[in-house]
Protein backbone atom coordinates (compact mmCIF):
# COMPACT_ATOMS: atom_id res chain seq x y z
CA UNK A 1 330.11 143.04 73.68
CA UNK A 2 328.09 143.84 76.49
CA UNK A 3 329.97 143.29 80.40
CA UNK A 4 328.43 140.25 82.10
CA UNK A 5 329.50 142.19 85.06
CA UNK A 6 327.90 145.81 84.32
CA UNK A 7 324.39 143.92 82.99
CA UNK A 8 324.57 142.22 86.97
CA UNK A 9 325.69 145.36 88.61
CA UNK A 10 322.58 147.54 87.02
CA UNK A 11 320.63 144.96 88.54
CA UNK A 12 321.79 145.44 91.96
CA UNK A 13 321.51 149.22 91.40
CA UNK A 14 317.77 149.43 90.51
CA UNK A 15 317.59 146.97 93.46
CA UNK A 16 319.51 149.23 95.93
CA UNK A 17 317.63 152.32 94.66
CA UNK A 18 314.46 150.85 96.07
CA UNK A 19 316.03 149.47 99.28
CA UNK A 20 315.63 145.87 98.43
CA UNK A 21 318.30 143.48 98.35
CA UNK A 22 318.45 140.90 95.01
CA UNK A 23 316.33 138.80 96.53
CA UNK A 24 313.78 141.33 97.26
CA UNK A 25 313.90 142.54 93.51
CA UNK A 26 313.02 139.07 92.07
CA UNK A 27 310.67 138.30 94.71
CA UNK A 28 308.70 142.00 93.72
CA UNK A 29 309.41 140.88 89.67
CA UNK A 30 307.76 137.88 90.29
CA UNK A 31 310.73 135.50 89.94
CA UNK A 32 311.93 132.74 91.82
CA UNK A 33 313.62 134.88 94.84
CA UNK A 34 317.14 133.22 94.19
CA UNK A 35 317.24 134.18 90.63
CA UNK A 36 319.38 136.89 91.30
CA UNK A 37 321.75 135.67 93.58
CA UNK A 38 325.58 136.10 93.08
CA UNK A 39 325.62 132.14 93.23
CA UNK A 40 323.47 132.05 89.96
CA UNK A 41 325.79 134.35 87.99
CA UNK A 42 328.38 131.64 87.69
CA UNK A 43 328.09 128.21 86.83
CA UNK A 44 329.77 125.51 89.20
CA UNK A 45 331.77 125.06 85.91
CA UNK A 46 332.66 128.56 85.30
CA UNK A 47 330.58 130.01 82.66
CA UNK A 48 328.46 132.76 82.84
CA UNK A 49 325.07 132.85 83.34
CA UNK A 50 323.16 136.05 82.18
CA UNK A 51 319.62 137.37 83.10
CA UNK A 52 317.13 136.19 80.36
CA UNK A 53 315.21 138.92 78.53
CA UNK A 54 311.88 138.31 80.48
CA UNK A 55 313.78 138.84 84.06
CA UNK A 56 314.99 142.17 82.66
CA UNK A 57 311.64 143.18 81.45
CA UNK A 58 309.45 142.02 84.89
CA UNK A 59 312.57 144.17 86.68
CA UNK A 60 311.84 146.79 85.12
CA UNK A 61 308.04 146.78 85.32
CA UNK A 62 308.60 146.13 89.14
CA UNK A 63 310.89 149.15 89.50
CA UNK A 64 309.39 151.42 87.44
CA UNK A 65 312.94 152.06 84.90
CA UNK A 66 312.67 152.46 81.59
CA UNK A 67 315.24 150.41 79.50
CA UNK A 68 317.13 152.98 77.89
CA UNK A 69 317.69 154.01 81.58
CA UNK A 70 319.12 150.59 82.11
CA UNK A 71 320.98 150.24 79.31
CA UNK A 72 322.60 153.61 80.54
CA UNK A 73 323.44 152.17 83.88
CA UNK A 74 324.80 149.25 81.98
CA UNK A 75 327.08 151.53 79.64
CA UNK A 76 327.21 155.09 80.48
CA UNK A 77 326.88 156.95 77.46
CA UNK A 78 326.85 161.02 76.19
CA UNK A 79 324.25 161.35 72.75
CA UNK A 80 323.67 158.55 70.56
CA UNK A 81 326.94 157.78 68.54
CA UNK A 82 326.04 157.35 64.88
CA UNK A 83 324.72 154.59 63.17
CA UNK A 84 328.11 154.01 61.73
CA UNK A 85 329.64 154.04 65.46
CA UNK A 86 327.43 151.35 66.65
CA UNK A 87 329.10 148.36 67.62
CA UNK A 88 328.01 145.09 66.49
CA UNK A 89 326.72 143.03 69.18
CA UNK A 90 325.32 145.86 71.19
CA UNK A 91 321.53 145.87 72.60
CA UNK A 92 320.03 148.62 70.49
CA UNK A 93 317.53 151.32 72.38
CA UNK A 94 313.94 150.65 72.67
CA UNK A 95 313.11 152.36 69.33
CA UNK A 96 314.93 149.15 67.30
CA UNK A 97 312.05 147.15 66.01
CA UNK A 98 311.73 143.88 64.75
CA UNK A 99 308.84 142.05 62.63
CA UNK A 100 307.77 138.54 63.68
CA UNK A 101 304.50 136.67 63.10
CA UNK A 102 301.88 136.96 66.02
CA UNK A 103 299.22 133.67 66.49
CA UNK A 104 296.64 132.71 68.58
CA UNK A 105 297.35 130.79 71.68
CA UNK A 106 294.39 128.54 70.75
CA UNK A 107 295.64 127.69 67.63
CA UNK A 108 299.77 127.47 68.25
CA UNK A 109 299.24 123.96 67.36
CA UNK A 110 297.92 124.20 63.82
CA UNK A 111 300.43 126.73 62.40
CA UNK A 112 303.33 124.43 62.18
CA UNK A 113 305.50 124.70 59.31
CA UNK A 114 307.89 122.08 57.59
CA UNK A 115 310.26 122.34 60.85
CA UNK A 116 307.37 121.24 63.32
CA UNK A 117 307.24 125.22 64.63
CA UNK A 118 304.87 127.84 63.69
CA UNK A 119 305.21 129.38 60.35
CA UNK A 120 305.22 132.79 59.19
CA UNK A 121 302.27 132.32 57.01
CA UNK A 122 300.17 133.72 60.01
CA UNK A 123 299.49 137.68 61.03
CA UNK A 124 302.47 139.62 61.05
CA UNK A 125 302.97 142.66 64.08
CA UNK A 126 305.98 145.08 64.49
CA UNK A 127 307.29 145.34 68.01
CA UNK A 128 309.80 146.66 69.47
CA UNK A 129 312.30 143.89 70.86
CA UNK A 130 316.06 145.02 71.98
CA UNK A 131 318.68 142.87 71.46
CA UNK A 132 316.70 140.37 69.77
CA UNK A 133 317.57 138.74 66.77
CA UNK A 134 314.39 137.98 64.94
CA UNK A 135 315.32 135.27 62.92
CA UNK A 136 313.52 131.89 63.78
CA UNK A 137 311.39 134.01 66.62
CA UNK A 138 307.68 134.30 66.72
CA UNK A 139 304.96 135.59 69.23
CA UNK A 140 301.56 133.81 70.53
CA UNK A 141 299.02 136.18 72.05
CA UNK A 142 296.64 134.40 75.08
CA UNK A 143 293.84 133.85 75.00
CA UNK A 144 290.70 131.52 77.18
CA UNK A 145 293.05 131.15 79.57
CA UNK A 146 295.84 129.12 77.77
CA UNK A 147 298.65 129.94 79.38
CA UNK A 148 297.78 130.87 83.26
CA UNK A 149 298.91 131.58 85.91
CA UNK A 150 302.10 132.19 84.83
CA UNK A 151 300.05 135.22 81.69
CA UNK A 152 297.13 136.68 81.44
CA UNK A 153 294.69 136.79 78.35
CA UNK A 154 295.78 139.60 75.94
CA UNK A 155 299.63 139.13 76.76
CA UNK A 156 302.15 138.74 74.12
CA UNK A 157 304.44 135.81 74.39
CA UNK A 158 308.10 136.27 71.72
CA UNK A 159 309.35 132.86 71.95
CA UNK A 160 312.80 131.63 70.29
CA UNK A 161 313.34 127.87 69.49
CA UNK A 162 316.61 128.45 69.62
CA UNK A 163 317.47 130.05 72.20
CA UNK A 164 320.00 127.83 74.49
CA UNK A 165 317.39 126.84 77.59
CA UNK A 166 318.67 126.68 81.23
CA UNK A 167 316.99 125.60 84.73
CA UNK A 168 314.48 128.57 85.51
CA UNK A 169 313.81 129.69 81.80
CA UNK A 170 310.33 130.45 81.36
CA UNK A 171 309.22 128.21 78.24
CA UNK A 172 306.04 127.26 76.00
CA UNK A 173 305.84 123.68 75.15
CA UNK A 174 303.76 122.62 72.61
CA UNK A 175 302.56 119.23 73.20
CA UNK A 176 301.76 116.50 70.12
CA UNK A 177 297.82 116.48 71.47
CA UNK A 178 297.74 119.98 70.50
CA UNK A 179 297.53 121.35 74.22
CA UNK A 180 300.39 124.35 75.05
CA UNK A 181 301.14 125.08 78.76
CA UNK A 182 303.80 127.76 79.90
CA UNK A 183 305.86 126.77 82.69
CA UNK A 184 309.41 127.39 84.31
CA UNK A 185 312.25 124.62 83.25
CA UNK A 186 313.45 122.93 85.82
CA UNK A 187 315.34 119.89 83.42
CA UNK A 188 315.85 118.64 79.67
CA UNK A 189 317.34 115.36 78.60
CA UNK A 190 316.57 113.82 75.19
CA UNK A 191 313.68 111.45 76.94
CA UNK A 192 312.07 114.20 78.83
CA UNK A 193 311.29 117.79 79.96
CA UNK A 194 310.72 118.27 83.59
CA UNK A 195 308.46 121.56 83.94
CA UNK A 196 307.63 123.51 87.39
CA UNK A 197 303.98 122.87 88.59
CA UNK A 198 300.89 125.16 87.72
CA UNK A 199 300.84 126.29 90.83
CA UNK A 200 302.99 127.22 94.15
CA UNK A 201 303.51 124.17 95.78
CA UNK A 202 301.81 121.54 93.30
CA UNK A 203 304.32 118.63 92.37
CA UNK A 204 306.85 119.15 89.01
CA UNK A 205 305.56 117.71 85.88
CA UNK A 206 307.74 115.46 83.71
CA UNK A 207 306.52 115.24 79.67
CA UNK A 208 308.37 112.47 77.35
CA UNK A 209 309.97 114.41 74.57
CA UNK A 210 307.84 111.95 72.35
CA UNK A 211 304.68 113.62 73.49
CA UNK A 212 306.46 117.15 72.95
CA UNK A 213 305.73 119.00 69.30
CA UNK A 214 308.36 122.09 70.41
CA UNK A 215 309.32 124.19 72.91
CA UNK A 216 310.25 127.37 72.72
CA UNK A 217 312.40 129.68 75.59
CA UNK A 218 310.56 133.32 76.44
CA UNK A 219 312.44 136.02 75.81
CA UNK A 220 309.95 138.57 75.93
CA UNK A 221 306.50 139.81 77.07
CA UNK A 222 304.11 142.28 76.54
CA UNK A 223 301.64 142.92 78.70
């Protein structure tokens, strides 16, 4: 399995390289500025938190690293081993691709299947997705404006269901009046889900899970 502690520490190295402190890196990623901060990497209780998918990807946009150059830093490694050496578990290079059905922002609503999330009956798009399991994922693409500020029209949202959700997840929520809105988590009980305001400063919003259809966790974006 991948080292909690190496996925941290290449992190801090891309940080170091360009002279900012982990603070500085999330701030120039776009992410809250304490998201990296070695009091986020374990929980009061213990247990480790890891960088989501979507941190690692707006790192390396902000840096300029490629992810087979972080994956390196992560694990040091000579050529590719086999595909019999592999070991199961590990975050494949950027060539692994997975297939998962691609839908309209504007119409997220009306492709729900028997589970009350979007189907796979709509458009289907190959992208390439390390270390993500595709099963129960799918993708909305933006458009009129759906889902700003937080993306802009033409991005590609992967969203997982299922994907365990913590305070400062990026998520899509789906609401029962057919309206989305992309926001960071800030809670979830059974009665509600308590999202971050559209805008810098603007006051939390709090939705009744009655009044929510799903919500889904962002793992990964393409711009």
């Amino acid at each position: 399995m991948l080292s909690h502690e190496r996925i941290w520490s290449a992190i801090d190295h891309l940080a170091q390289r360009n002279n900012l402190t982990a603070s500085g890196l999330a701030r120039r990623a776009g992410l809250d500025a304490t998201s990296f901060n070695r009091s986020k990497r374990i929980s009061p209780d213990g247990r480790k938190r890891w960088p989501s998918t979507e941190s690692v990807s707006k790192v390396l946009a902000a840096t300029g690293a490629s992810l087979d150059e972080f994956l390196r830093l992560i694990e040091p490694r000579g050529p590719a081993p086999a595909p019999s050496a592999s070991r199961p578990g590990a975050i494949q290079p950027c060539e692994a691709r997975v297939t998962v059905p691609v839908i309209d922002s504007g119409s997220a609503a009306g492709h729900l299947g028997a589970n009350g999330l979007p189907g796979r009956g709509s458009v289907l798009q190959e992208m390439a997705l390390p270390g993500l399991d595709e099963d129960g994922c799918f993708a909305i693409e933006v458009r009129g404006g759906a889902l700003t500020p937080l993306y802009r029209e033409g991005d590609v949202l992967v969203l997982s269901p299922t994907a365990a959700m913590r305070e400062g997840d990026r998520v899509v929520t789906c609401l029962d009046g057919g309206g989305i809105l992309a926001a960071e988590l800030r809670r979830r009980t059974a009665r509600a889900a308590e999202l971050s305001g559209p805008l810098p400063g603007a006051p939390d919003r709090v939705i009744p899970a009655a009044e929510i259809a799903w919500m889904a966790r962002v793992m990964w974006v393409r711009h």
